[in-house]
PDB file of N, CA and C in Angstrom:
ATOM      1  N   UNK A   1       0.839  -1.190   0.000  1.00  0.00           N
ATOM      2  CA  UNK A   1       0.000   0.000   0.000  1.00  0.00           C
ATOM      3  C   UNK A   1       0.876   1.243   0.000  1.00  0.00           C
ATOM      4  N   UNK A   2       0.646   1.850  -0.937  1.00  0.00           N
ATOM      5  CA  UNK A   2       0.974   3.248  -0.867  1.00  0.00           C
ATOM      6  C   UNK A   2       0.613   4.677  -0.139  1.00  0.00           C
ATOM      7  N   UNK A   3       1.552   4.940   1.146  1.00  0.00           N
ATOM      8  CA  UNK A   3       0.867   5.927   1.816  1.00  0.00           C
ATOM      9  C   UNK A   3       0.945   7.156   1.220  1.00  0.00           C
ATOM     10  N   UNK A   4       0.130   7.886   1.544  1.00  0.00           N
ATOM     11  CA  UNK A   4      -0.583   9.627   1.404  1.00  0.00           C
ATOM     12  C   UNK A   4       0.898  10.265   1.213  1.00  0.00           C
ATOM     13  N   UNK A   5       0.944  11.312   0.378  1.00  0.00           N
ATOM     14  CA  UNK A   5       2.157  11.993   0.334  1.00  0.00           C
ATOM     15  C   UNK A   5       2.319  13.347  -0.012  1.00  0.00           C
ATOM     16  N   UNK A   6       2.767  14.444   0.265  1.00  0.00           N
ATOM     17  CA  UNK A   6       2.818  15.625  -0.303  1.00  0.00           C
ATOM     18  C   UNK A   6       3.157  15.664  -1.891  1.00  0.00           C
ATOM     19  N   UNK A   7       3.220  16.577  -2.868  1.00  0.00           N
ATOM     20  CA  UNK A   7       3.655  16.741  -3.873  1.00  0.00           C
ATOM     21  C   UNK A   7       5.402  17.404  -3.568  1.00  0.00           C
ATOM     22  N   UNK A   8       5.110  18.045  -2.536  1.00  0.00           N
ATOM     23  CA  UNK A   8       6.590  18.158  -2.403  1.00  0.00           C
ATOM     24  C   UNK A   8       6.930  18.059  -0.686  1.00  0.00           C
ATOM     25  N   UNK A   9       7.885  17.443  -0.476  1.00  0.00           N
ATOM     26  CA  UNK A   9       8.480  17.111   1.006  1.00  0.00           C
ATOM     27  C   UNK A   9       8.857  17.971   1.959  1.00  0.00           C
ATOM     28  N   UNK A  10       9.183  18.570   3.172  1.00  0.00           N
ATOM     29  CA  UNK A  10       8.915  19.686   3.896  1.00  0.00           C
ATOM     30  C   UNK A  10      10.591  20.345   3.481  1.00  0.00           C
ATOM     31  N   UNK A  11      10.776  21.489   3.687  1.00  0.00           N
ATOM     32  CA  UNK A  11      12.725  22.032   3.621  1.00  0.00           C
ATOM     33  C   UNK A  11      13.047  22.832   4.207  1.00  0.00           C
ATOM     34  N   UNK A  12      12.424  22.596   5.713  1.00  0.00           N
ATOM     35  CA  UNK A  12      12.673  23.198   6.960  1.00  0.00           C
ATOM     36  C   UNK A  12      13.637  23.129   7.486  1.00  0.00           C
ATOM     37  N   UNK A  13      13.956  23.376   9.049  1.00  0.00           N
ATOM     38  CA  UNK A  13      15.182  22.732   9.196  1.00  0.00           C
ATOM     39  C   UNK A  13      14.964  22.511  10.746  1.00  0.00           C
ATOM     40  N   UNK A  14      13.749  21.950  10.680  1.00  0.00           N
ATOM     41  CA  UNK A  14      13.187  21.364  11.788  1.00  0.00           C
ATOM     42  C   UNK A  14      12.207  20.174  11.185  1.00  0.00           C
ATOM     43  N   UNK A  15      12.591  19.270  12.335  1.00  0.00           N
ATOM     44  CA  UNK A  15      11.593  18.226  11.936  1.00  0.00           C
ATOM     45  C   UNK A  15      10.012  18.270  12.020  1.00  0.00           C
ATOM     46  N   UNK A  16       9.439  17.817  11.041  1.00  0.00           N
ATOM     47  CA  UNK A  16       7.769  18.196  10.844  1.00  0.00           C
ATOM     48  C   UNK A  16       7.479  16.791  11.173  1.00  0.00           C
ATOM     49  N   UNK A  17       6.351  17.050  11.328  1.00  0.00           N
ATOM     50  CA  UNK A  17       4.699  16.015  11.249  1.00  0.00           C
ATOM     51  C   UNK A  17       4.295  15.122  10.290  1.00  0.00           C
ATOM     52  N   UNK A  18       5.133  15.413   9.241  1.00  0.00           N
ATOM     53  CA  UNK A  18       5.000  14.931   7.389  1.00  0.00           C
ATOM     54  C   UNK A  18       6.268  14.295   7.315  1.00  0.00           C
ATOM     55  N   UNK A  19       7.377  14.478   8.162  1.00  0.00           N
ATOM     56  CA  UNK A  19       8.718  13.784   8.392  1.00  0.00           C
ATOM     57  C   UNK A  19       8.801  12.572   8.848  1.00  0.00           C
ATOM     58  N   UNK A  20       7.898  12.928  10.315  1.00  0.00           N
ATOM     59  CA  UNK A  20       7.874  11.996  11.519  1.00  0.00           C
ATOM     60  C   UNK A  20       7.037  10.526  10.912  1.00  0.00           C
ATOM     61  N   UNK A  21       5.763  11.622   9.859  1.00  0.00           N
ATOM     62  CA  UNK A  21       5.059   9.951   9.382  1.00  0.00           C
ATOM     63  C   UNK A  21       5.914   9.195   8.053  1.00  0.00           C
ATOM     64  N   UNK A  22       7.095   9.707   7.611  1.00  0.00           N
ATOM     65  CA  UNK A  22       7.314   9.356   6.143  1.00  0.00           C
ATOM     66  C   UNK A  22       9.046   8.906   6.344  1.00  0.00           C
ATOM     67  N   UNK A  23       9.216   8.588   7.502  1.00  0.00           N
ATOM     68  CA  UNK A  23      10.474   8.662   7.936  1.00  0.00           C
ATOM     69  C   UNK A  23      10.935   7.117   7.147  1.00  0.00           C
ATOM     70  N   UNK A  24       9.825   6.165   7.410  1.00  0.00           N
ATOM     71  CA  UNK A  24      10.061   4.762   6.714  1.00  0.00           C
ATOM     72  C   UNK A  24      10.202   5.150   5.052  1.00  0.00           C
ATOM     73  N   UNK A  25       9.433   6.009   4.255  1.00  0.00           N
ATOM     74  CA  UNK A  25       9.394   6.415   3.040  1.00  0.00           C
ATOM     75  C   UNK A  25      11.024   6.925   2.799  1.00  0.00           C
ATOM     76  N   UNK A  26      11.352   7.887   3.286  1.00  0.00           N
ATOM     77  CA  UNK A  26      12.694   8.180   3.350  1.00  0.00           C
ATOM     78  C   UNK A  26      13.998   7.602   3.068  1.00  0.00           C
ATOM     79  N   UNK A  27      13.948   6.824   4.440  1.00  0.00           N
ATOM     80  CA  UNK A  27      14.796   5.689   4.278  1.00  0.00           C
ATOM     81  C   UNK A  27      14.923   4.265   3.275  1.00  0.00           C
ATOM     82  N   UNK A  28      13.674   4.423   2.375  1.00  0.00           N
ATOM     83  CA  UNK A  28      13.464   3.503   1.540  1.00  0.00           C
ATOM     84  C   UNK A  28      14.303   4.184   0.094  1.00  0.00           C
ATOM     85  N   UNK A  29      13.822   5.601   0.129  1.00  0.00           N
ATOM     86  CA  UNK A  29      14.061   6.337  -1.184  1.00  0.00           C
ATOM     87  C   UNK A  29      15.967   6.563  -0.853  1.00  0.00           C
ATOM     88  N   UNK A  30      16.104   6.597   0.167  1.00  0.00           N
ATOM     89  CA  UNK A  30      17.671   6.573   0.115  1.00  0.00           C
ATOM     90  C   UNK A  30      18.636   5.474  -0.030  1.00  0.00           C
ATOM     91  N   UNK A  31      17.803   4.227   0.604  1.00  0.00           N
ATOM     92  CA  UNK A  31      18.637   3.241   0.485  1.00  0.00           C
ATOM     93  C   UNK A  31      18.400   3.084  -1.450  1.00  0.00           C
ATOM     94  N   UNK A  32      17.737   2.978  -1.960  1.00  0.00           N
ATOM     95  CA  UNK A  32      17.144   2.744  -3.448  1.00  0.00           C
ATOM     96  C   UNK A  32      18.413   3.898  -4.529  1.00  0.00           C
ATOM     97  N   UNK A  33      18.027   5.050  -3.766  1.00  0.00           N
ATOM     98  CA  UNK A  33      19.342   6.066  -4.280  1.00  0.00           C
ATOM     99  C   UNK A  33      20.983   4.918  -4.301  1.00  0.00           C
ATOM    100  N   UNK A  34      21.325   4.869  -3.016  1.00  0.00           N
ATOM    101  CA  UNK A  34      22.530   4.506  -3.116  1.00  0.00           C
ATOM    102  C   UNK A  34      23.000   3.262  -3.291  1.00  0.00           C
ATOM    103  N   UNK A  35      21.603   2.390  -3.820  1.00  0.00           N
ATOM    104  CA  UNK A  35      21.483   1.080  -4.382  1.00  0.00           C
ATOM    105  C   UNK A  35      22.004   1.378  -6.062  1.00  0.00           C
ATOM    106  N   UNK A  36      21.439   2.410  -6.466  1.00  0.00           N
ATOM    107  CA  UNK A  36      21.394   2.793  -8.009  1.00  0.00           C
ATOM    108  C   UNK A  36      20.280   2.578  -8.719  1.00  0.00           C
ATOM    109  N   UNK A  37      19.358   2.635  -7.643  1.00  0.00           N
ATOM    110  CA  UNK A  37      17.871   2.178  -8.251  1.00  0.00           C
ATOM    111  C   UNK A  37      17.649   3.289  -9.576  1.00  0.00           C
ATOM    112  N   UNK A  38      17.330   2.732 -10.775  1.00  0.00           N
ATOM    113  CA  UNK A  38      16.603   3.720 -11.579  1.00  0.00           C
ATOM    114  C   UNK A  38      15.158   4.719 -10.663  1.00  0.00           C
ATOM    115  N   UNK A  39      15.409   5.740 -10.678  1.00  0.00           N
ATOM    116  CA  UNK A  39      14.704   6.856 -10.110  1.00  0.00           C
ATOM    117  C   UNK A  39      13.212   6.618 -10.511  1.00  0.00           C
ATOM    118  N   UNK A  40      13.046   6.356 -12.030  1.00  0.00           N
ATOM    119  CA  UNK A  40      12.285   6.075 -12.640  1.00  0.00           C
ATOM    120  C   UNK A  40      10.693   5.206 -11.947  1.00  0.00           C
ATOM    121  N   UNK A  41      11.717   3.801 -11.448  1.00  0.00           N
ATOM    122  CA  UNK A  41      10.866   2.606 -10.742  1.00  0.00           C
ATOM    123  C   UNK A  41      10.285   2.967  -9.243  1.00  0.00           C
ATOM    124  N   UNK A  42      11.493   3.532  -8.820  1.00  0.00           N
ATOM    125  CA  UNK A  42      11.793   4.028  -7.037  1.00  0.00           C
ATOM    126  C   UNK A  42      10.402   5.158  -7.314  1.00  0.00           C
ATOM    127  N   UNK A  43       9.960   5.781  -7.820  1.00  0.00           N
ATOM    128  CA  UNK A  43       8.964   6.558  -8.468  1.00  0.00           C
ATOM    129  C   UNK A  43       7.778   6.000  -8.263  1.00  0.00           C
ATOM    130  N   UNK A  44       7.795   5.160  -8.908  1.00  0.00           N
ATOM    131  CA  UNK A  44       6.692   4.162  -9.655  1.00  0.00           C
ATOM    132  C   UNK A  44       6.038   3.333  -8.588  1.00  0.00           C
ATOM    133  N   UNK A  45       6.991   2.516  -7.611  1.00  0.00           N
ATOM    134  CA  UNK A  45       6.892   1.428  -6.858  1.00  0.00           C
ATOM    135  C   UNK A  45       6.446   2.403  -5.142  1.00  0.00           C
ATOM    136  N   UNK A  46       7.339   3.655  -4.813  1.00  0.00           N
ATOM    137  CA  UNK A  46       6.900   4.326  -3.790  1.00  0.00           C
ATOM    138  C   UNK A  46       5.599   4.868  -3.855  1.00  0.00           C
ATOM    139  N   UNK A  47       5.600   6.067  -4.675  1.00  0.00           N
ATOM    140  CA  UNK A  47       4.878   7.088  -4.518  1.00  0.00           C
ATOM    141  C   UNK A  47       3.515   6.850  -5.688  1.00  0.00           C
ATOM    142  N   UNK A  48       3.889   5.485  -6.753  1.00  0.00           N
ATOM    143  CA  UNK A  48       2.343   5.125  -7.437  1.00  0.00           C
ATOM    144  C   UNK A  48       2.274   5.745  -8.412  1.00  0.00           C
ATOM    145  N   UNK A  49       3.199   6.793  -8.823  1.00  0.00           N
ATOM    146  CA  UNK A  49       3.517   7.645  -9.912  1.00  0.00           C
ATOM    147  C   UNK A  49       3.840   6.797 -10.891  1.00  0.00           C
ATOM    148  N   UNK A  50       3.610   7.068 -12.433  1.00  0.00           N
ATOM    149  CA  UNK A  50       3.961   6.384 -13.539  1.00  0.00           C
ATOM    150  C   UNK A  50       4.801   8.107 -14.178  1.00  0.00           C
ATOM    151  N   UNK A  51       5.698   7.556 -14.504  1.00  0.00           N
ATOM    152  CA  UNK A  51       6.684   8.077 -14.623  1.00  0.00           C
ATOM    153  C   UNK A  51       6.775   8.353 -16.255  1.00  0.00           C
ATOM    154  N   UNK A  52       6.447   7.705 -17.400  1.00  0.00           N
ATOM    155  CA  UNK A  52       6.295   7.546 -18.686  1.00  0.00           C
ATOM    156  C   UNK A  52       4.806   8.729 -18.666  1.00  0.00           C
ATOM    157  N   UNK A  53       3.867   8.753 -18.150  1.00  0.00           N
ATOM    158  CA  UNK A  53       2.636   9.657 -18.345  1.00  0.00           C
ATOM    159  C   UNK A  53       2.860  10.810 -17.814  1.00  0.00           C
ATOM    160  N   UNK A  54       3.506  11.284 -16.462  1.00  0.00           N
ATOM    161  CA  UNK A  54       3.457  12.156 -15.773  1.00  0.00           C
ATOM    162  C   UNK A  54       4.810  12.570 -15.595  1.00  0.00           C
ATOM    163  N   UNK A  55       6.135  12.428 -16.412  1.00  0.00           N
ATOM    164  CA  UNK A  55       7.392  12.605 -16.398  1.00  0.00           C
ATOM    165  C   UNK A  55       7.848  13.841 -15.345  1.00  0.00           C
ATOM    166  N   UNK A  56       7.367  15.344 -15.619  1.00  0.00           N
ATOM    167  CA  UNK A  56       7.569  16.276 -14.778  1.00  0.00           C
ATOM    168  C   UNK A  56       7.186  16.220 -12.978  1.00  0.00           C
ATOM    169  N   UNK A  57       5.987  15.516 -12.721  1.00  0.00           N
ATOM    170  CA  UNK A  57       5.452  15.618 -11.275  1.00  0.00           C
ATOM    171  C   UNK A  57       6.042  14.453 -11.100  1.00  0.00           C
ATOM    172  N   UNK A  58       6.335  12.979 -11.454  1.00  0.00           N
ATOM    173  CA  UNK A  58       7.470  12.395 -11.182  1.00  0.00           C
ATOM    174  C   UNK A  58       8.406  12.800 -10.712  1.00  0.00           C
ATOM    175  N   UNK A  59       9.293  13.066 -11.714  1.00  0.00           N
ATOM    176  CA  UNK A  59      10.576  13.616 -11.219  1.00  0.00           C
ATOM    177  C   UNK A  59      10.108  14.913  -9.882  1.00  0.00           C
ATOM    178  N   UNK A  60       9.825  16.153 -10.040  1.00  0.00           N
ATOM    179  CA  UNK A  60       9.777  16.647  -8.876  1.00  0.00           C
ATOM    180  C   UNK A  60       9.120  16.177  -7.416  1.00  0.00           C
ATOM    181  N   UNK A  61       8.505  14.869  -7.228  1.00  0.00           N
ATOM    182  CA  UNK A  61       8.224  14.759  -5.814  1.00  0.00           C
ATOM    183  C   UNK A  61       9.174  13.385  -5.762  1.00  0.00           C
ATOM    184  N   UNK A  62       9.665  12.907  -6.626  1.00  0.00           N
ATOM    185  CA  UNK A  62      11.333  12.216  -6.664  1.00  0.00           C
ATOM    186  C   UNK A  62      11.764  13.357  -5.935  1.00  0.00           C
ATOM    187  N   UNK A  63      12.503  14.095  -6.606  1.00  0.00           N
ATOM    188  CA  UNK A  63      13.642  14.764  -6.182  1.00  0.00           C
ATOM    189  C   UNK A  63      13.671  15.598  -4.577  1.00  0.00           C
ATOM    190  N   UNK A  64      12.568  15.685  -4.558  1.00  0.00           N
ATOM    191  CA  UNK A  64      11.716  16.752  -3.267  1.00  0.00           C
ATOM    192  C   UNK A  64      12.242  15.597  -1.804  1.00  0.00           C
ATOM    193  N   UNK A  65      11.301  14.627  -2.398  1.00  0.00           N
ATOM    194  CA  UNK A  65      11.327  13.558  -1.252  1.00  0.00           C
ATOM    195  C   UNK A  65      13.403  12.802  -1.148  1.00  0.00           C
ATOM    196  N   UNK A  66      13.430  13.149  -2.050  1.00  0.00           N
ATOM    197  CA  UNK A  66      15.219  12.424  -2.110  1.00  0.00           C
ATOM    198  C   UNK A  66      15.843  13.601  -1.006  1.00  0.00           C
ATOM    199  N   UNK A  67      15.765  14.301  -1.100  1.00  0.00           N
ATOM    200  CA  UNK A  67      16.044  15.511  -0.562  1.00  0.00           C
ATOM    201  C   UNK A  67      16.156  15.959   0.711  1.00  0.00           C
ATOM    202  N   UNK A  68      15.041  15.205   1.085  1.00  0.00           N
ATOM    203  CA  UNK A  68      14.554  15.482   2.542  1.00  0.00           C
ATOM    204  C   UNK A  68      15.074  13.713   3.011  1.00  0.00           C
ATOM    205  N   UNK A  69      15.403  12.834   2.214  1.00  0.00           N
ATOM    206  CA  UNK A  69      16.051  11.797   3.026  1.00  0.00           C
ATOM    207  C   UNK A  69      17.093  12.200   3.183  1.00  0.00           C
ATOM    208  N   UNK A  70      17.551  12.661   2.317  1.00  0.00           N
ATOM    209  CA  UNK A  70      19.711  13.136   2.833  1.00  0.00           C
ATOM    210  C   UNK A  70      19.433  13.867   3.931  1.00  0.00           C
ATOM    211  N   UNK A  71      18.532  14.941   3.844  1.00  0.00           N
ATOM    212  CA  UNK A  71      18.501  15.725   5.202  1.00  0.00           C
ATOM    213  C   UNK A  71      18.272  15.110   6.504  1.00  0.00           C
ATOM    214  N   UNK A  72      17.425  14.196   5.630  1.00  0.00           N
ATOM    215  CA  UNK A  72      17.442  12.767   7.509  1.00  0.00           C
ATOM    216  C   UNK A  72      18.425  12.499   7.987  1.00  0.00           C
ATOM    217  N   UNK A  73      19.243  11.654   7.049  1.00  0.00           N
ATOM    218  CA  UNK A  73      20.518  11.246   7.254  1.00  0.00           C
ATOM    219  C   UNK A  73      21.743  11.974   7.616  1.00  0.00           C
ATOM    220  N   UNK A  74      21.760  12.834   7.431  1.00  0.00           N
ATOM    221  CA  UNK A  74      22.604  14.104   7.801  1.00  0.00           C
ATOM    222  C   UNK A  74      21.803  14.419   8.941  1.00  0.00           C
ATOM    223  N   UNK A  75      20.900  15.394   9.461  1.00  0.00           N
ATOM    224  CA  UNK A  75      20.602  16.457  10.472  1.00  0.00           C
ATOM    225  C   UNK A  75      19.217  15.539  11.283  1.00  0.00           C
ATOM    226  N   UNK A  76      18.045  15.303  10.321  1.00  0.00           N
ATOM    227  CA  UNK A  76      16.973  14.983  10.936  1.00  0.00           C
ATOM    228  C   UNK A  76      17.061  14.086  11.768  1.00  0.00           C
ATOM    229  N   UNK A  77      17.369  13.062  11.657  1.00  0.00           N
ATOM    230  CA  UNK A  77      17.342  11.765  12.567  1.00  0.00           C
ATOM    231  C   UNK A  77      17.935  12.310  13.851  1.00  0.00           C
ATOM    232  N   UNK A  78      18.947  13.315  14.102  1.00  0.00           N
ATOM    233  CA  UNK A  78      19.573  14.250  15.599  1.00  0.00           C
ATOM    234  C   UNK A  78      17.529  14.343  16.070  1.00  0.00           C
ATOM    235  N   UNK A  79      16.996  14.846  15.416  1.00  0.00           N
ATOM    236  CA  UNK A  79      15.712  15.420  16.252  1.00  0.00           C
ATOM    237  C   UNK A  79      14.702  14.077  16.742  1.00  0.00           C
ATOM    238  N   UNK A  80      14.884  12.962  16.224  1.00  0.00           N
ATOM    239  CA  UNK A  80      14.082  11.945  16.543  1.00  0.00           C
ATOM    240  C   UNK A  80      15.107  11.116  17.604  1.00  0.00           C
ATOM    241  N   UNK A  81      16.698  11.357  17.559  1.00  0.00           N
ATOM    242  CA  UNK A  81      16.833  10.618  18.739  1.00  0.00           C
ATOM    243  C   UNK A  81      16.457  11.528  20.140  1.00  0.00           C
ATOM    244  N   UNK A  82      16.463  12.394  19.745  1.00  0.00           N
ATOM    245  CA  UNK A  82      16.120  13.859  21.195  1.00  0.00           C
ATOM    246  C   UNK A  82      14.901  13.166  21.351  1.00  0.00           C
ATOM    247  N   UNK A  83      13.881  13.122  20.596  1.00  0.00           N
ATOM    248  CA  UNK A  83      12.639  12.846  21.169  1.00  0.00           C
ATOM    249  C   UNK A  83      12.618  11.588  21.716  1.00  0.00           C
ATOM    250  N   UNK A  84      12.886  10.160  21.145  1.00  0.00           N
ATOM    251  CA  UNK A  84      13.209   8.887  22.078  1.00  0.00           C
ATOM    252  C   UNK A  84      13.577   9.731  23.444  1.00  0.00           C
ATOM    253  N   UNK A  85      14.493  10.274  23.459  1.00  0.00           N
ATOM    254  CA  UNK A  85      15.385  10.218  24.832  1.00  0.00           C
ATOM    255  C   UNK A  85      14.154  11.001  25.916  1.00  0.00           C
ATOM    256  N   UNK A  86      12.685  11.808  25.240  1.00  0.00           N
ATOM    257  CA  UNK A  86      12.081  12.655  26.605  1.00  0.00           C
ATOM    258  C   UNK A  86      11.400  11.356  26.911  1.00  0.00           C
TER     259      UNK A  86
END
């Protein structure tokens, strides 16, 4: 099942509400990145997008959501271990 998703991913620099639920989404679209997944499928198979019909809104909530996983991996994930720890 494909969960609910923005058209584009938050680029705050605080962790959101749209983070906290998509954090599994994230980590899927990054591991797939540094797998070498064609972007294309990782598209297709996440977010339900067909990628051949809708080429432009593809690619931008690709790239949106890729975006905000590096930022996980880098900075965000600091704000979810703070919260475990209250």
């Amino acid at each position: 099942m494909i969960e609910p998703f923005e058209e584009t991913a938050p680029t705050g620099d605080e962790l959101s509400d749209y983070d906290r639920s998509h954090v599994k989404l994230y980590m899927r679209l990054f591991d797939a990145d540094a797998d070498g997944a064609d972007w294309r499928e990782v598209v297709k198979v996440l977010f339900g997008i067909d990628p051949t019909k809708d080429s432009q809104r593809a690619r931008s909530v690709y790239d949106s959501h890729l975006a905000r996983a590096r930022w996980m991996t880098r900075t965000g994930y600091r704000y979810l271990l703070r919260q475990s720890d209250d």
